[in-house]
PDB file of N, CA and C in Angstrom:
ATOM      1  N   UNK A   1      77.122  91.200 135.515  1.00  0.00           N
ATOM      2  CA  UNK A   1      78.236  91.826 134.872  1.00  0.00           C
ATOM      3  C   UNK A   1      79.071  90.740 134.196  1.00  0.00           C
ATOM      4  N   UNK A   2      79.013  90.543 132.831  1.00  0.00           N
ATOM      5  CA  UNK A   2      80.594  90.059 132.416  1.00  0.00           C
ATOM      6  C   UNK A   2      81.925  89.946 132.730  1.00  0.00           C
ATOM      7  N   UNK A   3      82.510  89.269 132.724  1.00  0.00           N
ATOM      8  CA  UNK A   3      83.803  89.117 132.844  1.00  0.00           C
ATOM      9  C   UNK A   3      84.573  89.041 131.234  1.00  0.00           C
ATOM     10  N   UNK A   4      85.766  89.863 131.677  1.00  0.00           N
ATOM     11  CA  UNK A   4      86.339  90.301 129.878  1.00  0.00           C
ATOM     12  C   UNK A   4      87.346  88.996 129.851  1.00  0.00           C
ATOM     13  N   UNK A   5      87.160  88.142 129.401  1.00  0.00           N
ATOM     14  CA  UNK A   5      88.357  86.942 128.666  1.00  0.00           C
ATOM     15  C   UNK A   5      89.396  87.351 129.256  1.00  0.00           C
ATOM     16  N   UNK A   6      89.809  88.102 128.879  1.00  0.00           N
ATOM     17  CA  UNK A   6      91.632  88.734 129.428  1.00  0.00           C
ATOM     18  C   UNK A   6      91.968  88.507 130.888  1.00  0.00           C
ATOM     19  N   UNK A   7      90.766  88.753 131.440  1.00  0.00           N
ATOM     20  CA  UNK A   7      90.573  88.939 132.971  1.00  0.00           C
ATOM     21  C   UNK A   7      90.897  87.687 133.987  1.00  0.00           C
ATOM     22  N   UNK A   8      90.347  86.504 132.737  1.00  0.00           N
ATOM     23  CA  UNK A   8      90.493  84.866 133.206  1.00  0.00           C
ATOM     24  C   UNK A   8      91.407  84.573 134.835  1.00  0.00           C
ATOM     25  N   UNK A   9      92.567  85.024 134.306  1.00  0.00           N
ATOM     26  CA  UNK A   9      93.502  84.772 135.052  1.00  0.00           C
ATOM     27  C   UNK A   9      93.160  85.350 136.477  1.00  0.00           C
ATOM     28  N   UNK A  10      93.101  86.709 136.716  1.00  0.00           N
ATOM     29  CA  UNK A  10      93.282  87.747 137.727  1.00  0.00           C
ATOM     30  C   UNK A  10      91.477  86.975 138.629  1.00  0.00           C
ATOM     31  N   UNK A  11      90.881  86.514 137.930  1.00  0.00           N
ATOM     32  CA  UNK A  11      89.687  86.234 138.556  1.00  0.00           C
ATOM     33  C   UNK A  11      89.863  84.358 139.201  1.00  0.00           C
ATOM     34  N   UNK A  12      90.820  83.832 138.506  1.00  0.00           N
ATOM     35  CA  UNK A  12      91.137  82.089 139.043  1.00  0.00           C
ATOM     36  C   UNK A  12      91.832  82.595 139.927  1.00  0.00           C
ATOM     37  N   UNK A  13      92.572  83.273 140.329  1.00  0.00           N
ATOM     38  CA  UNK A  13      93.788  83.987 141.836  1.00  0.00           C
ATOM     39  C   UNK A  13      93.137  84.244 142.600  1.00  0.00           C
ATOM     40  N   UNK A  14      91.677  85.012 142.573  1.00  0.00           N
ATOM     41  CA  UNK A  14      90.678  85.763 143.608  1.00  0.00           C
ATOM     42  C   UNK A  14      89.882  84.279 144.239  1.00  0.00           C
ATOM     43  N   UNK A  15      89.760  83.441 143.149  1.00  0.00           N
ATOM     44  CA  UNK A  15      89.158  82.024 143.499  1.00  0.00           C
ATOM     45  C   UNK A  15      90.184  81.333 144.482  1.00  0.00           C
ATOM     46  N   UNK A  16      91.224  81.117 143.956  1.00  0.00           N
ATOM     47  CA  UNK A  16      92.281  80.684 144.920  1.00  0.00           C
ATOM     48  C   UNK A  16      92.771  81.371 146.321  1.00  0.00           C
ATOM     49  N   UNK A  17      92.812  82.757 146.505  1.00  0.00           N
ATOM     50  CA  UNK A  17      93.372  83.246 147.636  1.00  0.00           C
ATOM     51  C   UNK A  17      91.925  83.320 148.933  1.00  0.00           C
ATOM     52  N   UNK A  18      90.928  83.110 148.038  1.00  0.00           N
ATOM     53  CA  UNK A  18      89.863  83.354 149.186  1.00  0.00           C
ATOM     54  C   UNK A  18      89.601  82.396 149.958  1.00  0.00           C
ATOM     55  N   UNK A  19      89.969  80.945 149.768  1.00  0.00           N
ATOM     56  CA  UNK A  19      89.728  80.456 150.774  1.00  0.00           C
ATOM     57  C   UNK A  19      90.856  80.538 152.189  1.00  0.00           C
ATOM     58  N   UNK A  20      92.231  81.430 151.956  1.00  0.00           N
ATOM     59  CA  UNK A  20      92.774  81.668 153.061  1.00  0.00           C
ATOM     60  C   UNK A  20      92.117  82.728 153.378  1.00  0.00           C
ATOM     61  N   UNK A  21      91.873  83.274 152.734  1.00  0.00           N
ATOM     62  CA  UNK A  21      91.021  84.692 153.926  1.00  0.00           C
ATOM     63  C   UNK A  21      90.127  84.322 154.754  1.00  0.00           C
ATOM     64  N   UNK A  22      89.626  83.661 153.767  1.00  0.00           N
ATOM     65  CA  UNK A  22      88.400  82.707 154.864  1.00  0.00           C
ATOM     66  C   UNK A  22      89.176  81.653 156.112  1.00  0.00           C
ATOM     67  N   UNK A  23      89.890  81.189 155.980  1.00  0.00           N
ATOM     68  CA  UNK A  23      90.384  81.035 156.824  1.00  0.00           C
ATOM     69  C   UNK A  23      90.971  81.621 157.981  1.00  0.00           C
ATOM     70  N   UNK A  24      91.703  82.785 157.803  1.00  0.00           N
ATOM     71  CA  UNK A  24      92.314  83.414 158.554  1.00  0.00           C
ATOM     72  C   UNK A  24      90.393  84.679 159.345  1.00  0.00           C
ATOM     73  N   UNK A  25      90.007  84.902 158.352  1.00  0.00           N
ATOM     74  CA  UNK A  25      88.435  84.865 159.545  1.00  0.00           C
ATOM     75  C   UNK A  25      88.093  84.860 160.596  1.00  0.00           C
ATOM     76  N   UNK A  26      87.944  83.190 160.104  1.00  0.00           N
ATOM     77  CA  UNK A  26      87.814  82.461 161.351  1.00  0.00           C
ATOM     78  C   UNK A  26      88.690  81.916 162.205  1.00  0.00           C
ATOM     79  N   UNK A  27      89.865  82.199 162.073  1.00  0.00           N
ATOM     80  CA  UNK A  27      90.901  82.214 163.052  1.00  0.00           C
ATOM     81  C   UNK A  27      90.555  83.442 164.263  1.00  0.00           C
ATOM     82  N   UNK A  28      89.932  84.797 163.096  1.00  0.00           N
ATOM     83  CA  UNK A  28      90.154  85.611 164.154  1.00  0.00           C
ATOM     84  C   UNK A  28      88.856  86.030 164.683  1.00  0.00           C
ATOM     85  N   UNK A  29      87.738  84.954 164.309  1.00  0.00           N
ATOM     86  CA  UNK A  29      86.516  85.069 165.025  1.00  0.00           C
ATOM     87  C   UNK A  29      85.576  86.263 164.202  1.00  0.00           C
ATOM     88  N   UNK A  30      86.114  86.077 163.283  1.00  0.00           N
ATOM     89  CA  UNK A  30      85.192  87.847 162.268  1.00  0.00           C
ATOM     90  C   UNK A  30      84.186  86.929 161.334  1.00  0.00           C
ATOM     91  N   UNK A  31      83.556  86.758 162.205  1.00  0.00           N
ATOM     92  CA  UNK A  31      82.119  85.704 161.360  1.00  0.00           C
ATOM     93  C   UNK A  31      81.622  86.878 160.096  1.00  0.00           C
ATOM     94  N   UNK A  32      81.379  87.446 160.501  1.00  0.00           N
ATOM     95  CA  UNK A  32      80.524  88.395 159.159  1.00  0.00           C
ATOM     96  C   UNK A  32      81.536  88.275 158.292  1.00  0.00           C
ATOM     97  N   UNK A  33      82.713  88.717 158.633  1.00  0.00           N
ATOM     98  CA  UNK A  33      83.549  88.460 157.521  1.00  0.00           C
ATOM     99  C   UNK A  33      83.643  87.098 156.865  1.00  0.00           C
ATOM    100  N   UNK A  34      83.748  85.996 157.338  1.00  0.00           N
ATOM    101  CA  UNK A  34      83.876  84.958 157.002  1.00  0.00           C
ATOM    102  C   UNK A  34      82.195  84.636 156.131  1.00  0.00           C
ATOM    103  N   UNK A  35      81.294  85.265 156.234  1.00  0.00           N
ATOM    104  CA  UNK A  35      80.524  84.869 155.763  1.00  0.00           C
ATOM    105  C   UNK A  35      80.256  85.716 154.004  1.00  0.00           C
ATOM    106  N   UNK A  36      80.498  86.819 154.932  1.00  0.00           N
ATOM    107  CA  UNK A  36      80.847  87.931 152.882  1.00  0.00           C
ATOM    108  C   UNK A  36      81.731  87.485 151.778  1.00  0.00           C
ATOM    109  N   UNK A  37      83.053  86.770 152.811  1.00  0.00           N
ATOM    110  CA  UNK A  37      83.961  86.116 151.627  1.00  0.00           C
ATOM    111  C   UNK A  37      83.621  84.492 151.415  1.00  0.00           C
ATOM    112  N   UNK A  38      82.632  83.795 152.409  1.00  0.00           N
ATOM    113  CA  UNK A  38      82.474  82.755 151.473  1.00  0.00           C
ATOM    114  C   UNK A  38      81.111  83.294 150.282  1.00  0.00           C
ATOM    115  N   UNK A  39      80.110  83.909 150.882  1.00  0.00           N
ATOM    116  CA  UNK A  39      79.624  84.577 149.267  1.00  0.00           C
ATOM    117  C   UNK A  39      80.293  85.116 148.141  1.00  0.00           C
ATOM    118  N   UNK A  40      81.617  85.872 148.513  1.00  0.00           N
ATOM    119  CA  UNK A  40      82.356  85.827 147.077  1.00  0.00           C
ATOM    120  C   UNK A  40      83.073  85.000 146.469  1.00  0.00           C
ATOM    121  N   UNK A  41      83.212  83.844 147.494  1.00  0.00           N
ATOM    122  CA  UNK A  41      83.822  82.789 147.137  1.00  0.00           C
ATOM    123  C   UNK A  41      83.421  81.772 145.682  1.00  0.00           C
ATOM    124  N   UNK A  42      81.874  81.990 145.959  1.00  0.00           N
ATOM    125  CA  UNK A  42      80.956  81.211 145.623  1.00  0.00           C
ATOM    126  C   UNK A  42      80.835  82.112 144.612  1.00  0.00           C
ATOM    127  N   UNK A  43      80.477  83.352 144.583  1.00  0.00           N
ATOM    128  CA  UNK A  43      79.912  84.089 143.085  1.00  0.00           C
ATOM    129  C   UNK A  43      80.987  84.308 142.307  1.00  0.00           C
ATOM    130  N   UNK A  44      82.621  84.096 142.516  1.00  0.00           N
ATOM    131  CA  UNK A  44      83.283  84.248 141.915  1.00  0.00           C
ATOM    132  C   UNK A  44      83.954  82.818 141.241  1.00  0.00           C
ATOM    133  N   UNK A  45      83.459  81.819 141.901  1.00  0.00           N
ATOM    134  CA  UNK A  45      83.522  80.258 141.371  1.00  0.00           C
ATOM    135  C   UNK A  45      82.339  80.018 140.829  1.00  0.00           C
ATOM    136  N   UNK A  46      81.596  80.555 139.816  1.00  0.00           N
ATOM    137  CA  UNK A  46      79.991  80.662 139.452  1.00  0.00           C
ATOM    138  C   UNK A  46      80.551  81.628 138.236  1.00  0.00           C
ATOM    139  N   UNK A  47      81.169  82.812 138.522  1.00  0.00           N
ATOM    140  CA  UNK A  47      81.779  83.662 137.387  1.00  0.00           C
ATOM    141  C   UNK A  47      82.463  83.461 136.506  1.00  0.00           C
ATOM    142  N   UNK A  48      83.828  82.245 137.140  1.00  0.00           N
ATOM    143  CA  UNK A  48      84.913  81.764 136.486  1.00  0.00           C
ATOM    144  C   UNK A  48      84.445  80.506 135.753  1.00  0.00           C
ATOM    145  N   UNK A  49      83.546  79.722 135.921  1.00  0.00           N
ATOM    146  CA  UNK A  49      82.490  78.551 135.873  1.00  0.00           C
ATOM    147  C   UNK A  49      81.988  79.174 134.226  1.00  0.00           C
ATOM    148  N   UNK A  50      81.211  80.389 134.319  1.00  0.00           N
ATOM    149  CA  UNK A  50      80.688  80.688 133.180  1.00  0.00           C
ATOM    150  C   UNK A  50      81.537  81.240 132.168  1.00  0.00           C
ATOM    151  N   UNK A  51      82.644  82.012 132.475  1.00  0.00           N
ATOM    152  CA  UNK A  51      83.569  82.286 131.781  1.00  0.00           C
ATOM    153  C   UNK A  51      84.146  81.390 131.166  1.00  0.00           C
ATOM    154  N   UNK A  52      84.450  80.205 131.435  1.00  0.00           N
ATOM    155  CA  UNK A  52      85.236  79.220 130.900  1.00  0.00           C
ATOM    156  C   UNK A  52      84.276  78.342 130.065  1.00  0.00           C
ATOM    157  N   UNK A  53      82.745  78.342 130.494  1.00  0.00           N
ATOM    158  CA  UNK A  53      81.919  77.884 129.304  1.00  0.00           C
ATOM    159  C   UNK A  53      81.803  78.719 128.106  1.00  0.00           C
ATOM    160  N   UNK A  54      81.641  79.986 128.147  1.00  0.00           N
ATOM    161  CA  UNK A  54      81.490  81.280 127.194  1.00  0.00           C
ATOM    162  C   UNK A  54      82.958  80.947 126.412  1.00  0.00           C
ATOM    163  N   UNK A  55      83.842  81.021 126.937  1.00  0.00           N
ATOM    164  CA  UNK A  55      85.536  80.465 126.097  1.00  0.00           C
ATOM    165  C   UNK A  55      85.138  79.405 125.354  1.00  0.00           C
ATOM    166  N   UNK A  56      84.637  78.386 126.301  1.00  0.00           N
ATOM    167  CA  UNK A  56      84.915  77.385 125.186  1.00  0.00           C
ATOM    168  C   UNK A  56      83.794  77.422 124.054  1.00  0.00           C
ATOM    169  N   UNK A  57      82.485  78.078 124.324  1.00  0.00           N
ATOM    170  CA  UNK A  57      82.085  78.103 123.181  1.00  0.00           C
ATOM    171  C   UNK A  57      82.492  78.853 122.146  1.00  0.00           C
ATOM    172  N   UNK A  58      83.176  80.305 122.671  1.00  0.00           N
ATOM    173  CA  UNK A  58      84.029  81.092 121.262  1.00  0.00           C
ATOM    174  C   UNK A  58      84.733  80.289 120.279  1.00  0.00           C
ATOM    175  N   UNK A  59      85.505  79.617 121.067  1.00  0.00           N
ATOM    176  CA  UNK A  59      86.443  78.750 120.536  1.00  0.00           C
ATOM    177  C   UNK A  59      85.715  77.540 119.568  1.00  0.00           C
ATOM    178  N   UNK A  60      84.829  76.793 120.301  1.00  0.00           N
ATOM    179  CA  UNK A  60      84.320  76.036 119.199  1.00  0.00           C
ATOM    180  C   UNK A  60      83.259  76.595 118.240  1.00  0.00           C
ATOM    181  N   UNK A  61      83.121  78.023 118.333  1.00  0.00           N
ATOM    182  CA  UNK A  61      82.665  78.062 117.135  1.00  0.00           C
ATOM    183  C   UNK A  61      80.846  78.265 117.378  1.00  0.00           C
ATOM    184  N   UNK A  62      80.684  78.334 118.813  1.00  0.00           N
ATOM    185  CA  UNK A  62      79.138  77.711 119.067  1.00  0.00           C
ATOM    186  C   UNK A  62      78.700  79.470 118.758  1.00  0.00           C
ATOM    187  N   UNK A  63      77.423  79.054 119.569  1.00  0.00           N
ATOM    188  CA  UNK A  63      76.349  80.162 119.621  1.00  0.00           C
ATOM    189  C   UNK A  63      76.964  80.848 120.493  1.00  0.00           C
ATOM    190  N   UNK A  64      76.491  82.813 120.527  1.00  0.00           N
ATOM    191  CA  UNK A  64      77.563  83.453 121.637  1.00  0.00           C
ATOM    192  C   UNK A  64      75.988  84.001 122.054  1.00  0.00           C
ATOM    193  N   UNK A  65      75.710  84.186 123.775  1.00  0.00           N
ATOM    194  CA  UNK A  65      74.443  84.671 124.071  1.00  0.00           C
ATOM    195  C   UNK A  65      74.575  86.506 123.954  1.00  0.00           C
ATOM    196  N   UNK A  66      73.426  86.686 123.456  1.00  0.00           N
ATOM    197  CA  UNK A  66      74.261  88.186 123.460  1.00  0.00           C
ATOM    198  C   UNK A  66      72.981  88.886 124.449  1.00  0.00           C
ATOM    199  N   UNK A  67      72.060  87.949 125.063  1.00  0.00           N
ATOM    200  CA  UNK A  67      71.214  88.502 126.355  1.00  0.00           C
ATOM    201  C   UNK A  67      69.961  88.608 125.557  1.00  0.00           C
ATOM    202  N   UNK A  68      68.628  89.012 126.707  1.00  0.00           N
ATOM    203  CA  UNK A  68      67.487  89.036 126.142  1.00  0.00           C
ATOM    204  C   UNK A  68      67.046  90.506 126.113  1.00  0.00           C
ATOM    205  N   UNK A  69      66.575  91.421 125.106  1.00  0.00           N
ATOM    206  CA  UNK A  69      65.978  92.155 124.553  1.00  0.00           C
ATOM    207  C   UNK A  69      65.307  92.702 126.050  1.00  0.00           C
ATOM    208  N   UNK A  70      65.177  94.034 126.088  1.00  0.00           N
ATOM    209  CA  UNK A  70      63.885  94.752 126.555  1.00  0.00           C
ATOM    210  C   UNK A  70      62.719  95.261 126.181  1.00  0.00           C
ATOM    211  N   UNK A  71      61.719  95.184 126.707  1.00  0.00           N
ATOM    212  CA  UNK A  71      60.967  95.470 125.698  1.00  0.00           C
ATOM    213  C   UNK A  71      60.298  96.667 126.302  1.00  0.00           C
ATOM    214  N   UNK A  72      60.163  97.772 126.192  1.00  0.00           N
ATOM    215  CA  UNK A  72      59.533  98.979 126.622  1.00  0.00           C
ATOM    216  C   UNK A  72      58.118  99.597 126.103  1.00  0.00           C
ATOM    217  N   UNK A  73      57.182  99.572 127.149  1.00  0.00           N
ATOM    218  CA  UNK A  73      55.697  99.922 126.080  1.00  0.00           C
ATOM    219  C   UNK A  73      55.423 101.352 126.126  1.00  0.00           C
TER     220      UNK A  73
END
């Protein structure tokens, strides 16, 4: 799924607040939990990662991927 430009912000906050959740977790011994939010931790620092490459290529002007074709027989 994409992330919409606009969104930038509201998705660097979700990056930032998760590692107290994760913390507070494992304060309270909720391993599964602690383990679902370090996977979103990670796919949402992977999201914001690509988002900010996709920006900067708008911006300079580069190539924009627009995905690969299906091909149906």
């Amino acid at each position: 799924m994409r992330v919409d430009p606009r969104q930038r912000q509201r998705l660097a906050e979700i990056v930032r607040n998760l590692p107290d959740r994760i913390t507070e977790a494992r304060m309270n011994g909720w391993l599964r939990e602690v383990e679902g939010l370090t996977v979103s931790l990670h796919a949402a620092t992977a999201k914001l990662a690509d988002l900010d490459r996709a920006i900067a290529r708008a911006r300079d002007g580069g190539p924009v991927s627009i995905g690969m074709p299906v091909l149906r027989s």
